[in-house]
Protein backbone atom coordinates (compact mmCIF):
# COMPACT_ATOMS: atom_id res chain seq x y z
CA UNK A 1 79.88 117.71 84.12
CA UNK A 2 79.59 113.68 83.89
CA UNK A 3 80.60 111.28 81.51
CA UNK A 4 82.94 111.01 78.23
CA UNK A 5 83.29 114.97 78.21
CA UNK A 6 84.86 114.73 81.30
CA UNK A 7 87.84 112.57 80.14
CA UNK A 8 88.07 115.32 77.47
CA UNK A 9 88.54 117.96 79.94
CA UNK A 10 90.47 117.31 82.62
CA UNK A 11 94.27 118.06 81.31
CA UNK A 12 94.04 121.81 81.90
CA UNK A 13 92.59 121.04 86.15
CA UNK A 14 94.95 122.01 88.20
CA UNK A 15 94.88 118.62 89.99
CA UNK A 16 97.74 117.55 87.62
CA UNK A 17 100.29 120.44 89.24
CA UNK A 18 101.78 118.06 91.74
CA UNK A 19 105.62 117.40 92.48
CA UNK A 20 106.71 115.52 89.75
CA UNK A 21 108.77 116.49 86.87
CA UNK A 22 105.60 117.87 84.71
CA UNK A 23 107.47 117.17 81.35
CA UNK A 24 107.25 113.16 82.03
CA UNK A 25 104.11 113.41 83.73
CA UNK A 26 102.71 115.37 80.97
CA UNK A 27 103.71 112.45 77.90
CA UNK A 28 102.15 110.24 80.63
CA UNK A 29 99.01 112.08 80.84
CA UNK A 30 98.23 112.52 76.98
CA UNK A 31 99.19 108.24 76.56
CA UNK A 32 96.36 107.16 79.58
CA UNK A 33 94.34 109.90 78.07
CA UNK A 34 93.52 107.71 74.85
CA UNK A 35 93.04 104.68 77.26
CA UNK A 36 89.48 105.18 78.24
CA UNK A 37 88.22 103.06 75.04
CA UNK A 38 90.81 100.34 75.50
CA UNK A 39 90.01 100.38 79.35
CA UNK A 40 86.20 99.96 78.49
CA UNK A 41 86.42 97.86 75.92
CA UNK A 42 88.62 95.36 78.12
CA UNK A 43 86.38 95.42 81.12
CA UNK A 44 83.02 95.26 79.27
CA UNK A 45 81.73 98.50 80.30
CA UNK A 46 80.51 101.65 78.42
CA UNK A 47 83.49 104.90 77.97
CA UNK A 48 81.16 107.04 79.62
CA UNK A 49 81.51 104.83 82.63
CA UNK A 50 85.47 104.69 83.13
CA UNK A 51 84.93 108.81 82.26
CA UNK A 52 82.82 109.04 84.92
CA UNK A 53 85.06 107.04 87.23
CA UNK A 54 88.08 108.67 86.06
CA UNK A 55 86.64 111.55 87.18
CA UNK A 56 85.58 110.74 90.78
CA UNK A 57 89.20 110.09 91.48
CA UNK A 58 90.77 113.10 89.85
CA UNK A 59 88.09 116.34 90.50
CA UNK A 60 85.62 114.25 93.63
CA UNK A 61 88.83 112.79 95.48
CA UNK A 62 91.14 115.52 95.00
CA UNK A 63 93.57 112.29 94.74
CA UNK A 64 96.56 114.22 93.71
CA UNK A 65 96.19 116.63 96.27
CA UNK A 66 95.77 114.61 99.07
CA UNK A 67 98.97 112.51 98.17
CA UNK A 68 101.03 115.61 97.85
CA UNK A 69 100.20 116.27 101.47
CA UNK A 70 101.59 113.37 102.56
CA UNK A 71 104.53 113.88 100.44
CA UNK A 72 104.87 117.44 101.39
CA UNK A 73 105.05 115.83 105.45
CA UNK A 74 107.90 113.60 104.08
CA UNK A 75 109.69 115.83 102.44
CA UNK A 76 110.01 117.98 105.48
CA UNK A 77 111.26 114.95 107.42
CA UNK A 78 113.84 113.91 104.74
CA UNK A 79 112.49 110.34 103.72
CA UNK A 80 111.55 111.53 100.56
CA UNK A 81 114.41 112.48 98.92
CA UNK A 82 114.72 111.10 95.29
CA UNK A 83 113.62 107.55 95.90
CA UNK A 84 112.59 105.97 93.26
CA UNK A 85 110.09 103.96 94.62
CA UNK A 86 106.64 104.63 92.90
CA UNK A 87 104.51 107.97 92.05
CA UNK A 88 101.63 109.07 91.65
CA UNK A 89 101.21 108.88 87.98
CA UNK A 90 98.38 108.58 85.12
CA UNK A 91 99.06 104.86 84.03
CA UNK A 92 98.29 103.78 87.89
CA UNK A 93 94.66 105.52 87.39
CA UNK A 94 93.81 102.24 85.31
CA UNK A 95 94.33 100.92 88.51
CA UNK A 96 91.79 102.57 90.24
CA UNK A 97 89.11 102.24 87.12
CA UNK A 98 89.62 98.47 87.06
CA UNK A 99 88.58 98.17 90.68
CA UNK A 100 86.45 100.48 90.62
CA UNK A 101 84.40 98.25 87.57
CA UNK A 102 85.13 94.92 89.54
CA UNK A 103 84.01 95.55 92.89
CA UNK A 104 86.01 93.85 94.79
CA UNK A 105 85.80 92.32 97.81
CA UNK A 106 89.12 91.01 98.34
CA UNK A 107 92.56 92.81 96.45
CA UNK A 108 96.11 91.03 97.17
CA UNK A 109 99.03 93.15 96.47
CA UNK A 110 102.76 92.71 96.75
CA UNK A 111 105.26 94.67 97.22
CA UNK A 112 104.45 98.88 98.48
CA UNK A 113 107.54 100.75 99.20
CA UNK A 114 106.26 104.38 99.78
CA UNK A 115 102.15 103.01 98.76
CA UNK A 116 101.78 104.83 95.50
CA UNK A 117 99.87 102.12 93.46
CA UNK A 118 98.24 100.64 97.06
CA UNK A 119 96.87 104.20 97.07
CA UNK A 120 95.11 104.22 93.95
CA UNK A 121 93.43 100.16 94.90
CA UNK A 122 92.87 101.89 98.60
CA UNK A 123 91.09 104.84 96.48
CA UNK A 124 88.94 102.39 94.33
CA UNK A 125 87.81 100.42 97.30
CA UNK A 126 87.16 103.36 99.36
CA UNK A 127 84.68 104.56 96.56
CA UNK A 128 82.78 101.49 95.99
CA UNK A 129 82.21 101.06 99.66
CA UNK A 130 83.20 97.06 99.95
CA UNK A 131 86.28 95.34 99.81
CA UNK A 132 89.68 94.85 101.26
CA UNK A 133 93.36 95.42 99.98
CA UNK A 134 95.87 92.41 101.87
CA UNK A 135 99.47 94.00 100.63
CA UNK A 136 102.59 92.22 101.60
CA UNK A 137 106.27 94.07 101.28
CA UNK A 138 109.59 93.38 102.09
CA UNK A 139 111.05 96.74 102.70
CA UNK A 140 114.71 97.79 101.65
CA UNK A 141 115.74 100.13 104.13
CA UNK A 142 119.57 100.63 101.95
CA UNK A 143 119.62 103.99 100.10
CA UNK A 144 121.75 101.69 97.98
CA UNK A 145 118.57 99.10 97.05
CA UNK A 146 119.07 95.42 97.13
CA UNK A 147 119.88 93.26 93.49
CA UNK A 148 117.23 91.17 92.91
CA UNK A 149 117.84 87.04 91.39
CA UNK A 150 118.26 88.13 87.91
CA UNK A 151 121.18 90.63 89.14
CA UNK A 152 119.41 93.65 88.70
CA UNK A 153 119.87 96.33 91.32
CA UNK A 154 116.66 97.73 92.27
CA UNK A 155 116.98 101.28 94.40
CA UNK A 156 113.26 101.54 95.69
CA UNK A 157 113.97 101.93 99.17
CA UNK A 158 112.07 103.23 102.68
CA UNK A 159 113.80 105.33 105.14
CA UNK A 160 112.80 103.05 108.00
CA UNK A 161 110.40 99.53 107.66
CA UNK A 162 107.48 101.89 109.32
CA UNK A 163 107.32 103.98 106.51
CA UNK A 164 106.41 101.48 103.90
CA UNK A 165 102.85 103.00 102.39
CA UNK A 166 104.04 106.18 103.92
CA UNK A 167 101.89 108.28 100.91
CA UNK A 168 98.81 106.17 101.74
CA UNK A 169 96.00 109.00 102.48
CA UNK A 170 94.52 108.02 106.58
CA UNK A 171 91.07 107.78 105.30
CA UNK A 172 91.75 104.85 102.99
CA UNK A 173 93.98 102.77 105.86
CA UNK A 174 90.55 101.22 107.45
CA UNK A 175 90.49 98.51 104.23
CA UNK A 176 93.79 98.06 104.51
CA UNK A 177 96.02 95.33 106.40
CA UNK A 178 99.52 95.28 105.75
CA UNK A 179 101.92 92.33 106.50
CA UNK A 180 105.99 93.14 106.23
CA UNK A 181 107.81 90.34 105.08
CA UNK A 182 108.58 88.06 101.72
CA UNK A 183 106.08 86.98 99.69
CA UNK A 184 107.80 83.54 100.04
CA UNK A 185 106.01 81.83 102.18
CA UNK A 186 103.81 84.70 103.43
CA UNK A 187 101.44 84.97 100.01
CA UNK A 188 101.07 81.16 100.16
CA UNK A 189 99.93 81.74 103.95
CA UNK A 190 97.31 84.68 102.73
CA UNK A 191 95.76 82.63 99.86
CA UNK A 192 95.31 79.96 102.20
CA UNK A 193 93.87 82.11 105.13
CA UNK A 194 91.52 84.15 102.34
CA UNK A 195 90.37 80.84 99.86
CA UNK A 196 90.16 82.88 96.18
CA UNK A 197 90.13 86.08 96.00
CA UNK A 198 89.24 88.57 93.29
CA UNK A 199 92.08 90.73 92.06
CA UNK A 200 96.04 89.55 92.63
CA UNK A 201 98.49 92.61 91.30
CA UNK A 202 102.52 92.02 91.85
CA UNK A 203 104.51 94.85 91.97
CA UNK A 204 107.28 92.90 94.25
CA UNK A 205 110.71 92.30 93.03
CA UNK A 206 110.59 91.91 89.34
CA UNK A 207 112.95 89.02 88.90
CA UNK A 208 112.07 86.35 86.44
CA UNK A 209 111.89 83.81 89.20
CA UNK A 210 110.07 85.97 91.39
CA UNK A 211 107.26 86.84 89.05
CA UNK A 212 106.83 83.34 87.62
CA UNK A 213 106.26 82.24 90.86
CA UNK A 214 104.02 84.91 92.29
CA UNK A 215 101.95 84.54 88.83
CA UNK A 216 101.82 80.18 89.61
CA UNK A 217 100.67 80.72 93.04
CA UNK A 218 98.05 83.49 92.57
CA UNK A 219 96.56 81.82 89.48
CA UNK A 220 94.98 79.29 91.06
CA UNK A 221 93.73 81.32 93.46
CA UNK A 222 91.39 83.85 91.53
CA UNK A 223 88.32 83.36 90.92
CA UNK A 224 86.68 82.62 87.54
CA UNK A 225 86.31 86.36 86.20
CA UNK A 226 88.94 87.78 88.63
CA UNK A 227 92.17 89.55 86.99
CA UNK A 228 95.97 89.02 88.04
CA UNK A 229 97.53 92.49 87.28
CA UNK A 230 101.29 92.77 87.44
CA UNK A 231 103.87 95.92 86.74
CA UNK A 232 107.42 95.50 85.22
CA UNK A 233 106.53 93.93 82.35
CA UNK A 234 109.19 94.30 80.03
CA UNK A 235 111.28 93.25 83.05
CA UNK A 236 111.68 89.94 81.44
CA UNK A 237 109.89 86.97 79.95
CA UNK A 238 107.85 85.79 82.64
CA UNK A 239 104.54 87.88 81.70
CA UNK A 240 104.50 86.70 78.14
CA UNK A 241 105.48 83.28 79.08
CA UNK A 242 102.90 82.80 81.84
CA UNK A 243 100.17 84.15 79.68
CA UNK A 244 100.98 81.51 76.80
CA UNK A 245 100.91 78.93 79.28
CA UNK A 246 97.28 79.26 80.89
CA UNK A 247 95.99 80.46 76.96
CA UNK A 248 94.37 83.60 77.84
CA UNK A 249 94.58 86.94 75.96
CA UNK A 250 96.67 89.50 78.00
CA UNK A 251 95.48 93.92 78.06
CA UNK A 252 98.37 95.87 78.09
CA UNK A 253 99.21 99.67 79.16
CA UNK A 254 101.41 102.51 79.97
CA UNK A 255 104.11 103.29 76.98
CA UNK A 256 104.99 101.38 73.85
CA UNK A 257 105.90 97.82 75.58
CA UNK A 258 103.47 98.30 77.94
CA UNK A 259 105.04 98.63 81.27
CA UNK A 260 101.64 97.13 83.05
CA UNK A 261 99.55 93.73 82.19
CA UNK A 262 96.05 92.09 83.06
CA UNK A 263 94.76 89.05 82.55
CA UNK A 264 91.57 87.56 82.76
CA UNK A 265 90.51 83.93 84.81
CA UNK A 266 88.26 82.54 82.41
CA UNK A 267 84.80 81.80 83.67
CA UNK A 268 83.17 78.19 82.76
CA UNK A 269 81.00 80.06 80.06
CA UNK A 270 84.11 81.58 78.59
């Protein structure tokens, strides 16, 4: 079975019995289960067509079930504990569809901790056969977490620095290249080594000052019809303010606020 039907379908496959608490997971399910229209209607494509890829990375990948392998292996050696760092979760799927319809060739990320969401780009790329993901992480190694500029004390955390994308399947690692560090000066250093690229997602410290800056350096640096995606929205103002500043019409998901936001660079013809 192809197409719309298949987005229809899916919540009784068993690919959705994974390690998470299934109550959350399950709200989470049902909310990026009426997202196929919004997700087609943002990207210019047809619902049958983010079905379709919805369903390559759910029953073709066996996505889920490859991930709870690797968390399975680091359960069993204690570094997976309950950090708080990422999951795999429905609202990241957009993440997957939106590459998926782009086609990227070249995906910058920050920040990884454990690899959840780089799993899902890793996934998208691996699919469409082109196209590399350049991440950059600081990792915390303190079960304690680290407070970010605006005070807030964020617990995502790695046992050790060499398990940062520790859930990232092997098969998706060979489009991957992964540079530890702060994204201050290290993205300037990438955008400058890569020219524009395609897709930019944050997902580093959510500070005001951090995300207003990552936003005003990768901006530029997209190309005309490329999308900056960033998580930790409602952190603070710096989404809503950054989007009012370049004048471009901002697609929002994942719970009432809308934890996650794209935007579009505007071609000339736009």
């Amino acid at each position: 079975m192809t197409g719309w039907g298949v987005a229809r379908r899916l919540a009784p496959h068993p690919v959705y019995e994974f390690s998470h608490d299934p109550r959350q997971f399950g709200s989470e399910l049902f909310g990026a289960y009426r997202a196929p229209a919004l997700v087609a209607r943002e990207f210019g494509v047809s619902r049958r067509q983010v079905a379709q890829h919805w369903h390559d990375l759910l029953v073709r990948d066996r996505f889920y079930e490859r991930i709870r392998e690797k968390e399975s292996a680091l359960a069993r050696a204690g570094a997976l504990g309950t950090n708080p760092g990422g999951r795999a979760d429905a609202y990241s799927e957009v993440l997957y569809v939106a590459l998926r319809i782009l086609r990227p060739t070249s995906v910058v990320e920050t920040g990884v901790a454990l690899g959840y969401s780089s799993a899902y780009l890793l996934q998208a790329l691996h699919d469409n056969g082109s196209g590399t993901l350049h991440s950059i992480d600081l990792p915390t190694v303190d079960p304690a977490g680290r407070v970010d500029r605006d005070g807030v004390c964020d617990r995502t955390h790695v046992r050790v620095a060499g398990e940062t994308g520790a859930v990232v399947p092997d098969d998706l690692r060979d489009r991957w290249k992964l540079t530890l560090g702060p994204s201050d000066p290290l993205l300037v250093q990438l955008f400058d080594t890569l020219g524009t690229v395609d897709v930019f997602f944050h997902d580093s410290e959510h500070s005001y000052e951090n995300m207003m800056w990552e936003y005003k350096v990768a901006w530029p640096r997209i190309r005309p019809g490329g999308y900056l995606l960033t998580d930790d929205v409602p952190r603070n103002r710096a989404f809503d303010e950054f989007v009012a500043s370049v004048g471009v019409r901002p697609y929002r998901w994942f719970g009432p606020k809308g934890r996650r936001g794209a935007i579009r660079r505007p071609t000339a013809a736009s």
